[in-house]
C-alpha atoms as a PDB file:
ATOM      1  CA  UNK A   1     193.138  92.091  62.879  1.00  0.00           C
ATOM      2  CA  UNK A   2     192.076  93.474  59.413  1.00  0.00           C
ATOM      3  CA  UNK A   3     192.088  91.285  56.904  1.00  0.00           C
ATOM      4  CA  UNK A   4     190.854  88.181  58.505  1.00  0.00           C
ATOM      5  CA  UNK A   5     187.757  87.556  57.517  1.00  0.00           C
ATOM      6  CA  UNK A   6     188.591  85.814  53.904  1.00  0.00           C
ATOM      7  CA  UNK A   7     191.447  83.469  55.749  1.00  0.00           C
ATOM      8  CA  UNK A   8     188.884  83.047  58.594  1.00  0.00           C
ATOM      9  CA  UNK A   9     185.897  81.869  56.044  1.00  0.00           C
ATOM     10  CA  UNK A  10     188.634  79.249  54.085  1.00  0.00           C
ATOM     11  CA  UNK A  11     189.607  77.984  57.245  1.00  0.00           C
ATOM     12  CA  UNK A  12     186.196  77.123  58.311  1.00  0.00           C
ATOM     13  CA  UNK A  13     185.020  75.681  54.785  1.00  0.00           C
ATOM     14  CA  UNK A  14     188.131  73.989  54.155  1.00  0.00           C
ATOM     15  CA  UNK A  15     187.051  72.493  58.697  1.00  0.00           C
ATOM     16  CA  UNK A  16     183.833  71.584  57.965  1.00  0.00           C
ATOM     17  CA  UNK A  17     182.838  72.287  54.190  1.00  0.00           C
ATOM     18  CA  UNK A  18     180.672  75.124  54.112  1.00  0.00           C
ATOM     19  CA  UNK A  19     180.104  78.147  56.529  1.00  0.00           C
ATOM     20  CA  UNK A  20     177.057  77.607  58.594  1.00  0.00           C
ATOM     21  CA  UNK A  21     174.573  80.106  58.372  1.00  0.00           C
ATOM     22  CA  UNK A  22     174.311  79.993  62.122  1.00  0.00           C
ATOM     23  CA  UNK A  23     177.457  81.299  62.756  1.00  0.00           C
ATOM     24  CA  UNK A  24     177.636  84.529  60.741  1.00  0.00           C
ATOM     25  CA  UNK A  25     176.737  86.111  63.629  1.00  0.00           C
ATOM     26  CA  UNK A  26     179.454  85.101  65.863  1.00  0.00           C
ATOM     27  CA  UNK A  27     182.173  85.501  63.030  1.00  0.00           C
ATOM     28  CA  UNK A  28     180.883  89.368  63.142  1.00  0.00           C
ATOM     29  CA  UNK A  29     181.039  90.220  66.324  1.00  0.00           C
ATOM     30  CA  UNK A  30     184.808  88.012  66.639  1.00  0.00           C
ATOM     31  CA  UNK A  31     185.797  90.995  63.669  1.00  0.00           C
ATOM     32  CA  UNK A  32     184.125  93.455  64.923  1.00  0.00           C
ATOM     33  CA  UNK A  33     181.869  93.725  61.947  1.00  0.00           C
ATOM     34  CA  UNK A  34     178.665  93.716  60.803  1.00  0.00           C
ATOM     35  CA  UNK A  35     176.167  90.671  59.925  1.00  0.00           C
ATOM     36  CA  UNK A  36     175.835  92.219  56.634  1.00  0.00           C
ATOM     37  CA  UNK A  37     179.611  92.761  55.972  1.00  0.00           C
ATOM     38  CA  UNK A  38     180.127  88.960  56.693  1.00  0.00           C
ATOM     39  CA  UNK A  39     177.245  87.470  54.420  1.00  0.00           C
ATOM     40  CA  UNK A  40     178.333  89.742  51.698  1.00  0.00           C
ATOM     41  CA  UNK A  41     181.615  88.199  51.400  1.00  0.00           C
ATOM     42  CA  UNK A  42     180.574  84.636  51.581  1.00  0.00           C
ATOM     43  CA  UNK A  43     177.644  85.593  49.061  1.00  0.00           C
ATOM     44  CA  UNK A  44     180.134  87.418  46.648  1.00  0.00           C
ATOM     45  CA  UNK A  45     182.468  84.732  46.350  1.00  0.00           C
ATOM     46  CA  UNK A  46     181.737  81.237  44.344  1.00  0.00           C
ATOM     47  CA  UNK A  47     184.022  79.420  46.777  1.00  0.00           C
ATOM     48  CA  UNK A  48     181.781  79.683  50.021  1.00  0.00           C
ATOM     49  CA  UNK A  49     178.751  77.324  50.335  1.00  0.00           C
ATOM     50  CA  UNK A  50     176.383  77.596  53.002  1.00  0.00           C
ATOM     51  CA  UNK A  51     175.300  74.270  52.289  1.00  0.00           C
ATOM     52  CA  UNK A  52     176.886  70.829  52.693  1.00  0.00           C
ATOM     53  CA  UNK A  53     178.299  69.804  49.107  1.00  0.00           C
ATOM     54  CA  UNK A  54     177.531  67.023  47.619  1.00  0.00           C
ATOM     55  CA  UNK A  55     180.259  63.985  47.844  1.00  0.00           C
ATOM     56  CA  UNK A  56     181.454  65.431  44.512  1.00  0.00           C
ATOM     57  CA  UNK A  57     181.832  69.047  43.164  1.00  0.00           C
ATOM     58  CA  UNK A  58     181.216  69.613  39.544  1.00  0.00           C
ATOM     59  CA  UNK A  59     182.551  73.388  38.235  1.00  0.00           C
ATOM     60  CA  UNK A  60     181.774  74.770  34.863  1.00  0.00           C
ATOM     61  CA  UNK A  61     183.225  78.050  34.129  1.00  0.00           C
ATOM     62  CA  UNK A  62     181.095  80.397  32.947  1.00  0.00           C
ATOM     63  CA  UNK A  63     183.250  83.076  31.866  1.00  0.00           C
ATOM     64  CA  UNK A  64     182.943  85.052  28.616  1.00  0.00           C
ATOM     65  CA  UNK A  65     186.089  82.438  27.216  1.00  0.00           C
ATOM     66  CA  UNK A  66     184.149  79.519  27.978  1.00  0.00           C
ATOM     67  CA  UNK A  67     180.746  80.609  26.985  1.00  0.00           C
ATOM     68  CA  UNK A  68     181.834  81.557  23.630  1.00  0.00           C
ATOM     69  CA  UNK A  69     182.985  77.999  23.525  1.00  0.00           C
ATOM     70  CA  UNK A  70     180.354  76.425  24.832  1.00  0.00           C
ATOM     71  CA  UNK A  71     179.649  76.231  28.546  1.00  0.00           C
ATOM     72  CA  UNK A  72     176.100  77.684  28.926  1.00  0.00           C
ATOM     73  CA  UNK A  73     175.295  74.381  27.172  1.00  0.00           C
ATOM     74  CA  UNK A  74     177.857  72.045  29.157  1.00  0.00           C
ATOM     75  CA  UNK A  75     175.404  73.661  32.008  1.00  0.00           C
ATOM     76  CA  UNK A  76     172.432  73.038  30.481  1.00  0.00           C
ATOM     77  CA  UNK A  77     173.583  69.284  30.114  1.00  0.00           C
ATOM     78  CA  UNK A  78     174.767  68.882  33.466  1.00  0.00           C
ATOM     79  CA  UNK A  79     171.355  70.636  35.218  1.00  0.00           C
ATOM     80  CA  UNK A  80     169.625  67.574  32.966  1.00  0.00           C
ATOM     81  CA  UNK A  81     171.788  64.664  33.798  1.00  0.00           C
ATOM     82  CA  UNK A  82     171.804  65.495  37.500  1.00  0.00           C
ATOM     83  CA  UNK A  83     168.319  66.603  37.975  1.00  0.00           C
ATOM     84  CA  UNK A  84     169.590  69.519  39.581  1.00  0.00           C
ATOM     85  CA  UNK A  85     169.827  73.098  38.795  1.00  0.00           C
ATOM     86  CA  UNK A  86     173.271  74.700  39.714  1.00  0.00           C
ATOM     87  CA  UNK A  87     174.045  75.796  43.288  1.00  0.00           C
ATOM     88  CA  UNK A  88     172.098  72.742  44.115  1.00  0.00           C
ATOM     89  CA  UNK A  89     173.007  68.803  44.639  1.00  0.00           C
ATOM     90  CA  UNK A  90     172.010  66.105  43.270  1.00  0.00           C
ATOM     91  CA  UNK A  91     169.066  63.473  44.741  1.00  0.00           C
ATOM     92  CA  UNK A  92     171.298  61.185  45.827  1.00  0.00           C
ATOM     93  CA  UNK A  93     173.671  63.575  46.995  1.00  0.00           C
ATOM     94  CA  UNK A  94     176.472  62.176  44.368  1.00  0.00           C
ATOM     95  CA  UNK A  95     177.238  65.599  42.881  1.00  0.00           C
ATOM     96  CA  UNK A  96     176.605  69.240  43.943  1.00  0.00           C
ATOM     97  CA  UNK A  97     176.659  71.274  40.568  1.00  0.00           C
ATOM     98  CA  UNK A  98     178.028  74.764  40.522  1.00  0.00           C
ATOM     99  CA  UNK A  99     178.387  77.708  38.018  1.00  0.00           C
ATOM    100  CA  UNK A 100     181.726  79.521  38.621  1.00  0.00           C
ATOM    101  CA  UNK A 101     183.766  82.536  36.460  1.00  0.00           C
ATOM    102  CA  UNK A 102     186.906  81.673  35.121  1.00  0.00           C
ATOM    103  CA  UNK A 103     188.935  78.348  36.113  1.00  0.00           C
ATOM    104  CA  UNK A 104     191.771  79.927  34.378  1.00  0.00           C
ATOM    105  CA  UNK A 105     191.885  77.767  31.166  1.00  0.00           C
ATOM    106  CA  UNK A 106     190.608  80.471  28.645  1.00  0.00           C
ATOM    107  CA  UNK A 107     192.479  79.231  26.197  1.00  0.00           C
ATOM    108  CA  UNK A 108     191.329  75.356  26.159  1.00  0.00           C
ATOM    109  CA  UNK A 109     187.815  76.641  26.938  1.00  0.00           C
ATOM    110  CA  UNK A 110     185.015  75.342  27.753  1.00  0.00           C
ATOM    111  CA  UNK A 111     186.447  73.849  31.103  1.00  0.00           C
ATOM    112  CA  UNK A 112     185.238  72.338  34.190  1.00  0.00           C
ATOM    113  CA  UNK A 113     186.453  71.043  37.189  1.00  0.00           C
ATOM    114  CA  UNK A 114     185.614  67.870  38.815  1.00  0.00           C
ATOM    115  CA  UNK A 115     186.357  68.236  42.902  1.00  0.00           C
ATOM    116  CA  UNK A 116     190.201  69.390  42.603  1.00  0.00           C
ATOM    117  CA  UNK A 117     191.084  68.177  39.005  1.00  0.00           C
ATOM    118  CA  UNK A 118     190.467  70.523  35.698  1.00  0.00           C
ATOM    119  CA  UNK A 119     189.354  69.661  32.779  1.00  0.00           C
ATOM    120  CA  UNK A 120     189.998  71.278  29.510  1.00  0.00           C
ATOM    121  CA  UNK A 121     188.744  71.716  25.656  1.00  0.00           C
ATOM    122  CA  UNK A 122     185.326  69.842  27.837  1.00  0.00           C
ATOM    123  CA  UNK A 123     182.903  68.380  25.113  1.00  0.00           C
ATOM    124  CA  UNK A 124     179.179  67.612  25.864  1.00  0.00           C
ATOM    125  CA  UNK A 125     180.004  64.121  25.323  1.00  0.00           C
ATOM    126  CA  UNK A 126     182.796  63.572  27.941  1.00  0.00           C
ATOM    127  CA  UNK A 127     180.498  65.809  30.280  1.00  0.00           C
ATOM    128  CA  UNK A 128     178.007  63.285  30.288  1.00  0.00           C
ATOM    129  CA  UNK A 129     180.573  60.261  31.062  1.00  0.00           C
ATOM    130  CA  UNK A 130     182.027  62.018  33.610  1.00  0.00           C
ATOM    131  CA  UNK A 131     178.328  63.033  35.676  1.00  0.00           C
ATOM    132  CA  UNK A 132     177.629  59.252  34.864  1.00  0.00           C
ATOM    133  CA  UNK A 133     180.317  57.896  36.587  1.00  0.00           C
ATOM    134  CA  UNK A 134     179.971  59.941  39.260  1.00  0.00           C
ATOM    135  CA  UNK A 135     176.367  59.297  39.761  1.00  0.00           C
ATOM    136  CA  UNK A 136     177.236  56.067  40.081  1.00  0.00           C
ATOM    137  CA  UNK A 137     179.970  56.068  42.251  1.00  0.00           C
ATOM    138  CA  UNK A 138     177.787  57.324  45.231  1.00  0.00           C
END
């Protein structure tokens, strides 16, 4: 069927959190496409992880709304708190820490979002309670 390979890639994220790098090969040849075609797609999009997340997923938005108001610090902040660099998780596995473009909220930029809940107008102050309480959480 054409067309299946984004519903096919949420489905198995939304299974087992992340798409296995093991099994791009078998999604390819269930599509009939290529191993290429299939990596591309879970590369290109911010959503797919190849990784396990962390037991919390921190967003900031780093489109051109946000970073005019702010975000490449929020970033900045968050890499330091967590001792992690984004696209990566934390030590302790509390938080995994991702860069993403545009949460929608352009006009209360910066914003993040904290597993399924947004957060507006962020400041580098309320960043830093919110990593801390999820640090310690864990």
């Amino acid at each position: 069927m054409q067309g299946a390979l984004l519903p096919l890639l949420h489905a198995i994220q939304y299974q087992i959190g992340f798409i296995p790098s093991d099994s791009v090969s078998e999604i390819a040849k269930a599509l009939n496409l290529s191993r290429a075609e299939v990596h591309g797609v879970i590369t290109y999009y911010h959503f797919f992880r190849t990784e396990p997340a962390g037991k919390n997923v921190v967003q900031v938005c780093r489109a051109e709304a946000c970073q005019a108001c702010g975000s490449d610090e929020l970033l900045a902040i968050a890499e330091k708190t967590l001792g992690c660099k984004s696209h990566e998780t934390s030590a302790n596995g509390a938080v995994t820490l991702e860069s993403v473009y545009c949460l929608g909220l352009c006009a209360s930029s910066p914003a993040i979002q904290v597993n399924d809940k947004l957060h507006a107008r962020m400041s580098t102050e309320k960043l830093k309670t919110i990593l801390m309480q999820l640090e310690a959480t864990s």
